[in-house]
C-alpha atoms as a PDB file:
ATOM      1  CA  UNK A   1      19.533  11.749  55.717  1.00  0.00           C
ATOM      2  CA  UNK A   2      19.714  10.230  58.711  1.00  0.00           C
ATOM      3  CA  UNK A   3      20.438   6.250  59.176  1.00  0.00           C
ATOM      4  CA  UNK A   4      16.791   4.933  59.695  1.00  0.00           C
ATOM      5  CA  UNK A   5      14.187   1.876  59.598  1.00  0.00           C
ATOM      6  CA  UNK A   6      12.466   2.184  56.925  1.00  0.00           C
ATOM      7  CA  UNK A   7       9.826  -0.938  57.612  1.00  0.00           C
ATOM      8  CA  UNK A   8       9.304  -3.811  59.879  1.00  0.00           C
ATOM      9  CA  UNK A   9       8.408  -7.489  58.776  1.00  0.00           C
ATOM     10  CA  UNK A  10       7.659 -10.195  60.333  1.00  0.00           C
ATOM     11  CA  UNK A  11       6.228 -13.980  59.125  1.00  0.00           C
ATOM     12  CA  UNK A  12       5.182 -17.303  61.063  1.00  0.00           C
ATOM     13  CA  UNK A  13       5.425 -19.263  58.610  1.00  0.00           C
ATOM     14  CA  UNK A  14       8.855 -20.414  56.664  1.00  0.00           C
ATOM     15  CA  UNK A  15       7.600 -18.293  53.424  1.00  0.00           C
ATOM     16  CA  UNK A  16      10.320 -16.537  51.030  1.00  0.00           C
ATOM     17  CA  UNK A  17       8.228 -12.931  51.559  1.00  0.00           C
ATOM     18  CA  UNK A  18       7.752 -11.378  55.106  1.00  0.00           C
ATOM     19  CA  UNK A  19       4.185  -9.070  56.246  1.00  0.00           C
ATOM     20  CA  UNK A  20       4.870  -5.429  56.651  1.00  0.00           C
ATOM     21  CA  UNK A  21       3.856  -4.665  60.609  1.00  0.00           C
ATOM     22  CA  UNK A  22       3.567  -1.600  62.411  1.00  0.00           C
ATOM     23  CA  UNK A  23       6.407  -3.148  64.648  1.00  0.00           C
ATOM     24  CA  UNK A  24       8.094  -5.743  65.684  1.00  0.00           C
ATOM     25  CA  UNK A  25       9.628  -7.263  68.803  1.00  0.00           C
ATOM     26  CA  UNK A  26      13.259  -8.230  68.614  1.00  0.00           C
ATOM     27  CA  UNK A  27      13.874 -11.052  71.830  1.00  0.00           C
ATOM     28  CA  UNK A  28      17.574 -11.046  73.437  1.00  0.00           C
ATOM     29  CA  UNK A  29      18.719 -14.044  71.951  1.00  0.00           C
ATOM     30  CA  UNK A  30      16.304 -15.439  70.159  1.00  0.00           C
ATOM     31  CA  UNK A  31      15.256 -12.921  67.207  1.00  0.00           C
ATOM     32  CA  UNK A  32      11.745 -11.462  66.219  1.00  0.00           C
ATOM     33  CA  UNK A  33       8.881 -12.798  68.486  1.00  0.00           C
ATOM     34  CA  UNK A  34       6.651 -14.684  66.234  1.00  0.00           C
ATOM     35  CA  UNK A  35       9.109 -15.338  63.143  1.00  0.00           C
ATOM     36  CA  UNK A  36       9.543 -18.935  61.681  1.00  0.00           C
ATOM     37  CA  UNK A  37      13.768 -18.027  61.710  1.00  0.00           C
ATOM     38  CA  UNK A  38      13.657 -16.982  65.714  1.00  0.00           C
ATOM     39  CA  UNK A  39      15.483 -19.408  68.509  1.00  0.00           C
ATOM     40  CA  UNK A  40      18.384 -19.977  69.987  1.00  0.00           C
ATOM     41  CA  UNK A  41      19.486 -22.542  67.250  1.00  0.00           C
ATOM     42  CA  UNK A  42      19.269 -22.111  63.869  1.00  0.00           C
ATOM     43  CA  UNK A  43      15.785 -22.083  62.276  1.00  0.00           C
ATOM     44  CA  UNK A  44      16.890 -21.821  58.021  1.00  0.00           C
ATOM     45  CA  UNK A  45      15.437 -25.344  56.856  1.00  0.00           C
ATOM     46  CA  UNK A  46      18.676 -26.368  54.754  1.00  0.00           C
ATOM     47  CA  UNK A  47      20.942 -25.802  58.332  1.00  0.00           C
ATOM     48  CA  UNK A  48      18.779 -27.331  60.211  1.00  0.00           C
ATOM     49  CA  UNK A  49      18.795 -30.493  58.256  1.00  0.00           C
ATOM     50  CA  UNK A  50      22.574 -30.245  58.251  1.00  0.00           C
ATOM     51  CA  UNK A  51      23.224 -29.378  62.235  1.00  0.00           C
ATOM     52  CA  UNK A  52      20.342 -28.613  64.519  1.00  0.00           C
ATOM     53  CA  UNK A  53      21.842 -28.060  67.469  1.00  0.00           C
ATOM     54  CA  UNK A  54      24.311 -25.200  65.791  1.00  0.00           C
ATOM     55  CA  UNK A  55      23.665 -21.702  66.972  1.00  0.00           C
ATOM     56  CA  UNK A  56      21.284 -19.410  65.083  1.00  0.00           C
ATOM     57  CA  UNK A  57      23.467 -16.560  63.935  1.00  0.00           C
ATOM     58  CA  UNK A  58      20.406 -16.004  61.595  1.00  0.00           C
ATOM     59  CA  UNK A  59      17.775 -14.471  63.875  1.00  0.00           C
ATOM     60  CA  UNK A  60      17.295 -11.384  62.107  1.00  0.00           C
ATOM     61  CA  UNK A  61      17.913 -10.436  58.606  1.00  0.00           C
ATOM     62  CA  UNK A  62      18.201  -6.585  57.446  1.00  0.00           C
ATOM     63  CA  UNK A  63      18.267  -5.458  54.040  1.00  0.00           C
ATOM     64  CA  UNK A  64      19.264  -1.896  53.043  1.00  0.00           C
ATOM     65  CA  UNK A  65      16.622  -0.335  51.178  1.00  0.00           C
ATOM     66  CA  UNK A  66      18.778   0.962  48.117  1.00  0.00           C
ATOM     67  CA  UNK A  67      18.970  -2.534  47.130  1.00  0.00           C
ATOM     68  CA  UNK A  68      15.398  -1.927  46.047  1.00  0.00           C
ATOM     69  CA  UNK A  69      16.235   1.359  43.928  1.00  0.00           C
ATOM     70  CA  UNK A  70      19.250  -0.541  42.299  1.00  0.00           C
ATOM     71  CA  UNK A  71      17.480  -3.468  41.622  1.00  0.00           C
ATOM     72  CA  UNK A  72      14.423  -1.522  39.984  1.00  0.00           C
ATOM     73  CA  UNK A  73      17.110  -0.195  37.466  1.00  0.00           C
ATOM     74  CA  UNK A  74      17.940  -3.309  35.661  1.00  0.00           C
ATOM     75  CA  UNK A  75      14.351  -4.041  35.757  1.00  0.00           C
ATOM     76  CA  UNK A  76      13.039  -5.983  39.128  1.00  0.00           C
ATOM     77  CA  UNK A  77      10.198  -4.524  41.084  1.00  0.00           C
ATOM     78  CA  UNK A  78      11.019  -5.382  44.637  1.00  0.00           C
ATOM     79  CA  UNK A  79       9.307  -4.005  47.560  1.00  0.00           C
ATOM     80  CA  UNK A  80      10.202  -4.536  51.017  1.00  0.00           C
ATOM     81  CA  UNK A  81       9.497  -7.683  53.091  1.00  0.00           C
ATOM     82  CA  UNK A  82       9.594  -8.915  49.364  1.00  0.00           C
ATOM     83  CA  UNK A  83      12.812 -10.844  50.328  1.00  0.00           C
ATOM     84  CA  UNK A  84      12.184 -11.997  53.316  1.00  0.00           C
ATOM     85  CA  UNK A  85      13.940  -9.371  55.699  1.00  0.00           C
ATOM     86  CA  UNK A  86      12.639  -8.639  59.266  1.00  0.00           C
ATOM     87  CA  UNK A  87      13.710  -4.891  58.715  1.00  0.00           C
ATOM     88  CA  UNK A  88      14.656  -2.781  55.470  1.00  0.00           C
ATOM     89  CA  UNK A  89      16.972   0.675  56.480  1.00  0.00           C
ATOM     90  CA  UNK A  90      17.860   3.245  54.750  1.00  0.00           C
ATOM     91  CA  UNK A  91      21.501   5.496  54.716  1.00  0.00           C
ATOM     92  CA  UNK A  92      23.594   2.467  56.223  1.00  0.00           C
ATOM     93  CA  UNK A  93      26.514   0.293  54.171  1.00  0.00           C
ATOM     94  CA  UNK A  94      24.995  -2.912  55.636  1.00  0.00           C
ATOM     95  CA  UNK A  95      27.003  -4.734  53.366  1.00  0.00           C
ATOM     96  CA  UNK A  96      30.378  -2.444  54.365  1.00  0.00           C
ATOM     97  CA  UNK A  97      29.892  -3.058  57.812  1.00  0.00           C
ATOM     98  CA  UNK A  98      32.551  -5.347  59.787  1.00  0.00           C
ATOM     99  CA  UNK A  99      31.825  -8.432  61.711  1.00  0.00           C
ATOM    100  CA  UNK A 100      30.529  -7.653  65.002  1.00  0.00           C
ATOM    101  CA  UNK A 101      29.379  -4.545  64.208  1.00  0.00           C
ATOM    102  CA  UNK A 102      26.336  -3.407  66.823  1.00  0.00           C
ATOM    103  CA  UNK A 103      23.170  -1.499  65.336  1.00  0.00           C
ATOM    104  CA  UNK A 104      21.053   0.330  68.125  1.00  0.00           C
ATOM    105  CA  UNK A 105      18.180   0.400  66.410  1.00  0.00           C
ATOM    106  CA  UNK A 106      14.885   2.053  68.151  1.00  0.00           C
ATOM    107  CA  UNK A 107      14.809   0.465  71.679  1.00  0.00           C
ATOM    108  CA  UNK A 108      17.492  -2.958  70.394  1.00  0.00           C
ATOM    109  CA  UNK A 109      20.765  -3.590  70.161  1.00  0.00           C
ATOM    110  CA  UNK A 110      21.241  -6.016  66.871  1.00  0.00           C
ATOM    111  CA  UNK A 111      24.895  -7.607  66.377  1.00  0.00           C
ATOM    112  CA  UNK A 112      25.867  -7.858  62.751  1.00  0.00           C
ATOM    113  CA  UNK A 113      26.758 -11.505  62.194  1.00  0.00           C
ATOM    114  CA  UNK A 114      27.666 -12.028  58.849  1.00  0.00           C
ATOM    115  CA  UNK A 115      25.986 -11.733  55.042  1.00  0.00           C
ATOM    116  CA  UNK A 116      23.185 -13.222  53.957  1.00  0.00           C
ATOM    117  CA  UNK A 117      23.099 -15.658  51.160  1.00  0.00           C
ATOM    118  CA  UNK A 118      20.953 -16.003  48.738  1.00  0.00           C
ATOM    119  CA  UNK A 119      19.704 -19.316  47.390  1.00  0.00           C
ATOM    120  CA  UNK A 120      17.862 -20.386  44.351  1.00  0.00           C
ATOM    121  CA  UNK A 121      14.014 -19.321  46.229  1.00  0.00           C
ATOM    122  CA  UNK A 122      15.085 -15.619  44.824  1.00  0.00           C
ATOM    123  CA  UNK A 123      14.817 -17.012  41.043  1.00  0.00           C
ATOM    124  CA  UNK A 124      11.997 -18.256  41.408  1.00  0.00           C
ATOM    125  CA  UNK A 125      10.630 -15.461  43.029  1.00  0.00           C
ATOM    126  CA  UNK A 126      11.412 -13.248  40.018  1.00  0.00           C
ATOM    127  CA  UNK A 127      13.424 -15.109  37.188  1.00  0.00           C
ATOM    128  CA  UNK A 128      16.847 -13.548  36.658  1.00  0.00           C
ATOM    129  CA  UNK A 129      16.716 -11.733  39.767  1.00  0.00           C
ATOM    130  CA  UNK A 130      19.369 -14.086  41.675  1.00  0.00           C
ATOM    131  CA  UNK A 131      22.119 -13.415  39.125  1.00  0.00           C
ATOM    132  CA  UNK A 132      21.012  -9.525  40.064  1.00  0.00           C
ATOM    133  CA  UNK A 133      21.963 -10.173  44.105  1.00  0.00           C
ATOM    134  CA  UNK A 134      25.030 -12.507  43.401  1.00  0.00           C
ATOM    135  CA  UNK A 135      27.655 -10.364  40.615  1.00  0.00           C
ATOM    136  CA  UNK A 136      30.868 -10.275  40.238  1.00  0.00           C
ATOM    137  CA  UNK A 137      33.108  -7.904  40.450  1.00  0.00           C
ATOM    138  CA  UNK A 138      35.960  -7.251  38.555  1.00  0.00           C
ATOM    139  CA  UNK A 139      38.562  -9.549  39.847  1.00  0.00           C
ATOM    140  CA  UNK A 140      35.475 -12.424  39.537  1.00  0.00           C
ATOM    141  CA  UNK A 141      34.722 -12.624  43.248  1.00  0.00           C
ATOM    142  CA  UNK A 142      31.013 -12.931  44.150  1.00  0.00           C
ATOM    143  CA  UNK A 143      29.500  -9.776  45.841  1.00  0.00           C
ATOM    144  CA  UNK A 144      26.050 -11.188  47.968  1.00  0.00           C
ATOM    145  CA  UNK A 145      23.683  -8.166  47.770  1.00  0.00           C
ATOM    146  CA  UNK A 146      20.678  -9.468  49.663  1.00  0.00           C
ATOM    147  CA  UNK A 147      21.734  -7.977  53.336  1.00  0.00           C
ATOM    148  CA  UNK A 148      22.833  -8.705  56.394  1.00  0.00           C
ATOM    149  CA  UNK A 149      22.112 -11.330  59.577  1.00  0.00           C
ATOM    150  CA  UNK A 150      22.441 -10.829  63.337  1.00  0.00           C
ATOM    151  CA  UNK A 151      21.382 -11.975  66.775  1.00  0.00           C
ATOM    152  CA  UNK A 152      19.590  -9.768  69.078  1.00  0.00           C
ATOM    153  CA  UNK A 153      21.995  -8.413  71.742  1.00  0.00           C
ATOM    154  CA  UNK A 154      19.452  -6.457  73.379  1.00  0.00           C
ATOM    155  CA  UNK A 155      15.437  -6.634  72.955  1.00  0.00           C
ATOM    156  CA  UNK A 156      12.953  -4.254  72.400  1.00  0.00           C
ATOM    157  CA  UNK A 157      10.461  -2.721  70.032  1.00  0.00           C
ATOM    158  CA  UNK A 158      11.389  -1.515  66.407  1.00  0.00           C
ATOM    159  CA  UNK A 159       9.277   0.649  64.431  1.00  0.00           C
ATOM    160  CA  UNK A 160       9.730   2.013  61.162  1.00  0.00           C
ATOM    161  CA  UNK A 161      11.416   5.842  61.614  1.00  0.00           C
ATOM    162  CA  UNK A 162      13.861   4.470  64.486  1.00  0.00           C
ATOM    163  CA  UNK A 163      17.062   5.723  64.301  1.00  0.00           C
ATOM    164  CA  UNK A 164      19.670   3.273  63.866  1.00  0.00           C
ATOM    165  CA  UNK A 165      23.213   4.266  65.327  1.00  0.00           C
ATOM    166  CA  UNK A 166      26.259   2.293  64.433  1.00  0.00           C
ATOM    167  CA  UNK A 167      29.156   1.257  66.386  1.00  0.00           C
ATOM    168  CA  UNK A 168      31.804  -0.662  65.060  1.00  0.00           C
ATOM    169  CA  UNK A 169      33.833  -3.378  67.307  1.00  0.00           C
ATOM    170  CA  UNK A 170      37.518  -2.900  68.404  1.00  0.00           C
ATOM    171  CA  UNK A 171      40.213  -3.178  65.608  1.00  0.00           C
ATOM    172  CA  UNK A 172      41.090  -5.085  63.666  1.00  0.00           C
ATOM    173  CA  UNK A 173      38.021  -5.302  61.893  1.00  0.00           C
ATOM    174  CA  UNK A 174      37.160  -8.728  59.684  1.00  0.00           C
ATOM    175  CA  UNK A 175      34.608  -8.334  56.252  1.00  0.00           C
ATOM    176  CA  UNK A 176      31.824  -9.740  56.335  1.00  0.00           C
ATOM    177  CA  UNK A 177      31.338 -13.721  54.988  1.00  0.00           C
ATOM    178  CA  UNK A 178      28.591 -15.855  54.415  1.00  0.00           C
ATOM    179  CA  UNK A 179      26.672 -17.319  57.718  1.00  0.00           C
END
């Protein structure tokens, strides 16, 4: 299979779950027009009390959709938008991808930014769920699960059945970090 959006979520309000939509717009810049997380500086309630003028390298948050299917077998039913992603894909190693990295996704160009991580609104979402997203591996480091962030490099619509092309930046290429 082909790497592809699998749906499109968008939500107004700060809320930890995002609305399944038809499509969404993704703003040069700025993010998804009409989510609580889009602008120019960062949106995320806990950075903005820290620094509100910093940048928002935050605009748009993807999620890989075999997160679901490994999540569902230890036992958490999690659907997509469920965790608060603007879009869910399917046959890309979000998590594998280097800094930088640029997604051409339907009509817009998305630059990977850096991992998403998860705080303590996942457990209470579904109890025992955040220890799920946040293992370690076996030299003890933490893995974060829960997707990727970007900023919009180039706007336009996404839909769910875009293709999404990758194209990684010029060597050498850094891992993705918390952002």
């Amino acid at each position: 299979m082909n790497p592809t959006v699998v749906s499109v979520h968008v939500s107004a309000e700060h809320s930890f779950s995002k609305s399944r939509a038809e499509s969404i717009e993704l703003l040069e810049g700025i993010g998804v027009r009409g989510d609580a997380h889009a602008g120019v500086t960062v949106k995320h309630r806990s950075r903005v009390a820290r620094d509100p003028a910093q940048p928002n390298l935050r605009q748009i948050h993807l999620i890989h959709q075999e997160l679901f299917t490994h999540l569902a077998e230890q036992g958490h039913e999690v659907a997509p938008g469920e965790l608060g992603e603007n879009i869910t894909t399917a046959c890309v190693d979000l998590l594998g991808l280097p800094v930088g990295t640029r997604l051409r996704i339907g009509e817009a160009v998305v630059v990977v930014t850096g991992l998403r991580n998860p705080c303590q609104q996942i457990e209470a979402f579904q109890p025992g769920l955040l220890r799920r997203v946040l293992p370690r591996d076996d030299s003890g480091e933490v893995r974060r699960l829960t997707g990727v962030m970007g900023i919009v490099a180039r706007g336009g619509t996404v839909r769910p059945s875009d293709p999404i092309s990758v194209e990684l930046p010029p060597q050498p290429h850094h891992p993705l970090t918390r952002v």
